[in-house]
Protein backbone atom coordinates (compact mmCIF):
# COMPACT_ATOMS: atom_id res chain seq x y z
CA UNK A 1 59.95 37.70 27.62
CA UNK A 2 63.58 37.79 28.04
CA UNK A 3 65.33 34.38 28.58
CA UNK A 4 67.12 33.68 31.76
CA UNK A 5 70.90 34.28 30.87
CA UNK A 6 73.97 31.96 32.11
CA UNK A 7 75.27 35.33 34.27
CA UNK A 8 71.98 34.56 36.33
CA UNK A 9 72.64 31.04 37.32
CA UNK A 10 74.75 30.64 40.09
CA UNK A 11 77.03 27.62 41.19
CA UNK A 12 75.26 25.35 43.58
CA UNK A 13 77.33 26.24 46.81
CA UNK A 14 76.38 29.96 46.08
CA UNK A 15 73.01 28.70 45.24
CA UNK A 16 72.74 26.66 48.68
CA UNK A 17 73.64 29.75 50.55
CA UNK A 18 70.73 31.94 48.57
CA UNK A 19 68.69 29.21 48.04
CA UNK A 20 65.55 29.99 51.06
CA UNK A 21 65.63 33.48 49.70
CA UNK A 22 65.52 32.31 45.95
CA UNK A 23 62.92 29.63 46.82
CA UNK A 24 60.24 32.41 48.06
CA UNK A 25 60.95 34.55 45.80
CA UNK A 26 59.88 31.95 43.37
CA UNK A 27 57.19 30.27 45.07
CA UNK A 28 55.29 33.69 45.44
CA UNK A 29 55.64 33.71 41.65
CA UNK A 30 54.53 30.48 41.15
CA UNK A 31 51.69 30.92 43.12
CA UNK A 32 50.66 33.93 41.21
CA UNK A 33 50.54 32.05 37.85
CA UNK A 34 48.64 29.30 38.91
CA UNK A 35 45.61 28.25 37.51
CA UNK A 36 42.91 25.65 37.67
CA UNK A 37 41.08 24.44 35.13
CA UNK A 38 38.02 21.76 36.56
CA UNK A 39 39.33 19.16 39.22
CA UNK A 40 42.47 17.42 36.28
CA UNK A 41 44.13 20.71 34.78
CA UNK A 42 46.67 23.13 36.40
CA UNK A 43 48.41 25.68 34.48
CA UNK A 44 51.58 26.95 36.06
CA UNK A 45 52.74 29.96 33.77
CA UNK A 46 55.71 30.10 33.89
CA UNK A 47 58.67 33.63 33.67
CA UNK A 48 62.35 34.36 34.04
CA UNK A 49 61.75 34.24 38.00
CA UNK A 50 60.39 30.32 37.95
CA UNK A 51 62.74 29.13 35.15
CA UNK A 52 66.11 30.59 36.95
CA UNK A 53 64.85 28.80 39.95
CA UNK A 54 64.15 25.36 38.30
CA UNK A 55 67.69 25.95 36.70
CA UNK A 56 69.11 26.82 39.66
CA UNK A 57 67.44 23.62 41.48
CA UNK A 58 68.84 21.23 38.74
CA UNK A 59 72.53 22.52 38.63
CA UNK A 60 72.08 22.14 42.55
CA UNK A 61 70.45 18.50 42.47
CA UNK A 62 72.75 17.50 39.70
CA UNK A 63 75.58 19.24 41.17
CA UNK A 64 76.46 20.63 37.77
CA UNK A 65 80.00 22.25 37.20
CA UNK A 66 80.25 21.52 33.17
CA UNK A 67 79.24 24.51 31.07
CA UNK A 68 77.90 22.34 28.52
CA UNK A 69 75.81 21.11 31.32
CA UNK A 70 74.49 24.28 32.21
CA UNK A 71 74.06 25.37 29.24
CA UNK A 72 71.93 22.60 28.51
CA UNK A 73 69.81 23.32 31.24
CA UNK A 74 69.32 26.58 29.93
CA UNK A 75 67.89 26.04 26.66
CA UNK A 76 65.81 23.38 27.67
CA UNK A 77 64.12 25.23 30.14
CA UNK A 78 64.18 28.67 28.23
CA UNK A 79 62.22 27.06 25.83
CA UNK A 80 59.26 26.37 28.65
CA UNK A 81 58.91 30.22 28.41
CA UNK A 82 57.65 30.26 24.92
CA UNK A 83 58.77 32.36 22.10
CA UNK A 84 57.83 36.55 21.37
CA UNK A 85 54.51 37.34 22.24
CA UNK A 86 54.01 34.33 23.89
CA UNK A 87 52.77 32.59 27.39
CA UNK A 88 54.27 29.58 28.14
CA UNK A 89 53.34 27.03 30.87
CA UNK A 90 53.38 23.68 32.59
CA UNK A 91 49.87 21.87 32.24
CA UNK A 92 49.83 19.30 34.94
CA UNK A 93 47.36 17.05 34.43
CA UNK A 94 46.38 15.93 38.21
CA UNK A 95 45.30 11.85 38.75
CA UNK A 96 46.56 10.65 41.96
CA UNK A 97 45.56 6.87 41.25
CA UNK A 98 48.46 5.53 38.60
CA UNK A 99 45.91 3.15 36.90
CA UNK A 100 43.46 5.26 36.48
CA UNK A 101 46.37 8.44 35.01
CA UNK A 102 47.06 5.33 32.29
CA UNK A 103 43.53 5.05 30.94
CA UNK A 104 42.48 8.71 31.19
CA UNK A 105 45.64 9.52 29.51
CA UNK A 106 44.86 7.45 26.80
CA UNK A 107 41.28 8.66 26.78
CA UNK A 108 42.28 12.75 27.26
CA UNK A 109 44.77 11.99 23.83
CA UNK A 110 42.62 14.98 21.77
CA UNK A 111 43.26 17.18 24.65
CA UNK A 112 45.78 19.24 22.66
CA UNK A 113 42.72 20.29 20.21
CA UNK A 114 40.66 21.18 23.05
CA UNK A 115 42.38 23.86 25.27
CA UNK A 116 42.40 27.83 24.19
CA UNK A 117 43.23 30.74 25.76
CA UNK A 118 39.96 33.06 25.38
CA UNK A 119 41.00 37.09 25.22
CA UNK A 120 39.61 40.14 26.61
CA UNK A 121 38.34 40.92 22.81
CA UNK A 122 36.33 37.67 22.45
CA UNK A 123 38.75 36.07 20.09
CA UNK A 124 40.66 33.07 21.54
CA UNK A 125 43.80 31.14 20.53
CA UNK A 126 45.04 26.99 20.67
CA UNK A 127 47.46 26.11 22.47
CA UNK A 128 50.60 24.77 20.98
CA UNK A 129 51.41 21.58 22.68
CA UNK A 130 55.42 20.10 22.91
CA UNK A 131 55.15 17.42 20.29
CA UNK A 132 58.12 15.79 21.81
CA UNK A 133 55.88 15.25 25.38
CA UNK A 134 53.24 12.99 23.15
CA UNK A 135 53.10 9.65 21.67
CA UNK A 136 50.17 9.23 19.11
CA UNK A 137 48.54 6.95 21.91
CA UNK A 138 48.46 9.13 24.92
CA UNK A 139 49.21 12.24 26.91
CA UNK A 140 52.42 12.85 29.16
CA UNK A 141 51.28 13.95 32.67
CA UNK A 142 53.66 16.91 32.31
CA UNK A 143 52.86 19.48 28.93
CA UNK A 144 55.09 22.30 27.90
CA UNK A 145 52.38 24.00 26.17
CA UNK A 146 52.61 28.10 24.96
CA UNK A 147 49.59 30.18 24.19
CA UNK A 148 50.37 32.69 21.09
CA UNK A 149 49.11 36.42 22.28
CA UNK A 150 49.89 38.47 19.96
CA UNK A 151 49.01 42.00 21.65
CA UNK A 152 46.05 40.66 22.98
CA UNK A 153 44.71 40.27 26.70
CA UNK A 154 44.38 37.30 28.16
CA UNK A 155 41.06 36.69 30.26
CA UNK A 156 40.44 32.94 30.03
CA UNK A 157 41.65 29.05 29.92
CA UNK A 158 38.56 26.96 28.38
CA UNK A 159 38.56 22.89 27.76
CA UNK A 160 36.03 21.97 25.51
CA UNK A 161 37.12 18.53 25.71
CA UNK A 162 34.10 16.45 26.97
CA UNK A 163 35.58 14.84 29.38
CA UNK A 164 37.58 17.61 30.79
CA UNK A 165 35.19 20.84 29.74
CA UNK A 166 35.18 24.35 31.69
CA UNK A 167 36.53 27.28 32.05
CA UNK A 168 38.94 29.13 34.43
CA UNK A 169 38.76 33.14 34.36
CA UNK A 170 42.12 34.91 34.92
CA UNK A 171 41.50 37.77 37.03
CA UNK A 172 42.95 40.07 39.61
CA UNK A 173 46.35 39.21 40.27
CA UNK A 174 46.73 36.25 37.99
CA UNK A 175 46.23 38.29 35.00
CA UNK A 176 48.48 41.65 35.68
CA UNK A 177 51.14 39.23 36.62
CA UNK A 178 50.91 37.87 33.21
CA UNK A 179 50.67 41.27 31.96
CA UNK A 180 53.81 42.18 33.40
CA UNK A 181 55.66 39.43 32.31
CA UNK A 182 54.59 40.14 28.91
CA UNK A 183 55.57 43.88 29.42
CA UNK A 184 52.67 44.88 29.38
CA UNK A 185 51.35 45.64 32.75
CA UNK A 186 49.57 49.00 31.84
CA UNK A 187 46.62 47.00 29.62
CA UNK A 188 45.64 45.73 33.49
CA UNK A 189 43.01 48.23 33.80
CA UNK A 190 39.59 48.35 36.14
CA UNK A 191 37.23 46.13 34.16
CA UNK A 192 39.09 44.26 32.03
């Protein structure tokens, strides 16, 4: 997937103008690449349409002018996208009560050895975790996390963590969006 270029990202008085446009745009995105994974995990895949937004929202928030700034923004949250044949996400692990997110993140710590990406094929891949989001003690709340593809298509998120096992099926639109944004979108076929 191609990386969202500096060109793309506009200053945050343009952006403020655009900004209800942008924000559906991107929210229709979002919701397309959103999965759930038991009552805990949500997957937000992310592509070039959800990153320029986030950009877009931080040099707006932050009321960036700076290149460096900017450009900061940009590689950190190119890198959400993964690298070449790659889907990246945002795993947000969901616990509403703040004592009980402490101890389950402590307890959920393996998680990172437990979550695949299961393929049309049969064969299934781990996904790499952001070792920079992780202590050895406990999950972050927040994961960058990137499942490798490599030409294959996707059809599945399974936990076979204990405590958090399932699976979550990536069908209809889900999975040709995904297809698309890994140029791919003619493997989206009836029955796969």
């Amino acid at each position: 997937m191609a990386l969202v270029r500096r060109e793309e990202i506009l200053d945050f008085l343009t952006y403020g103008e655009r900004r209800e446009a942008i924000r559906t745009s991107a929210m229709a995105a979002k919701a397309l690449r959103r999965v759930h994974l038991g009552r805990h995990l949500t997957f937000l895949f992310e592509n070039r349409e959800t990153i320029r937004y986030q950009i877009l929202e931080m040099v707006r928030v932050e009321r960036l002018v700076r290149e460096a700034d900017i450009e900061h923004e940009l590689e950190t949250y190119n890198a959400v996208l993964g690298g070449t044949e790659e889907l990246g996400c945002t795993l947000l692990i969901e616990l509403p009560d703040p004592g009980e997110r402490e101890r389950q993140l402590r307890a959920w710590r393996e998680l990172p050895e437990h979550l695949f990406m299961v393929f049309s094929d049969g064969s299934r891949t781990r996904a790499r975790f952001d070792p920079d989001q992780m202590s050895s003690d406990k999950l972050s709340a927040v994961q960058f996390i990137a499942f490798p593809v490599a030409g294959r298509i996707p059809a599945a998120l399974v936990s076979d963590l204990p405590a958090l096992s399932g699976e979550a099926v990536l069908e209809g639109a889900t999975r040709a969006a995904l297809l698309a944004d890994l140029g791919r979108p003619e493997l989206q076929t009836p029955g796969r």
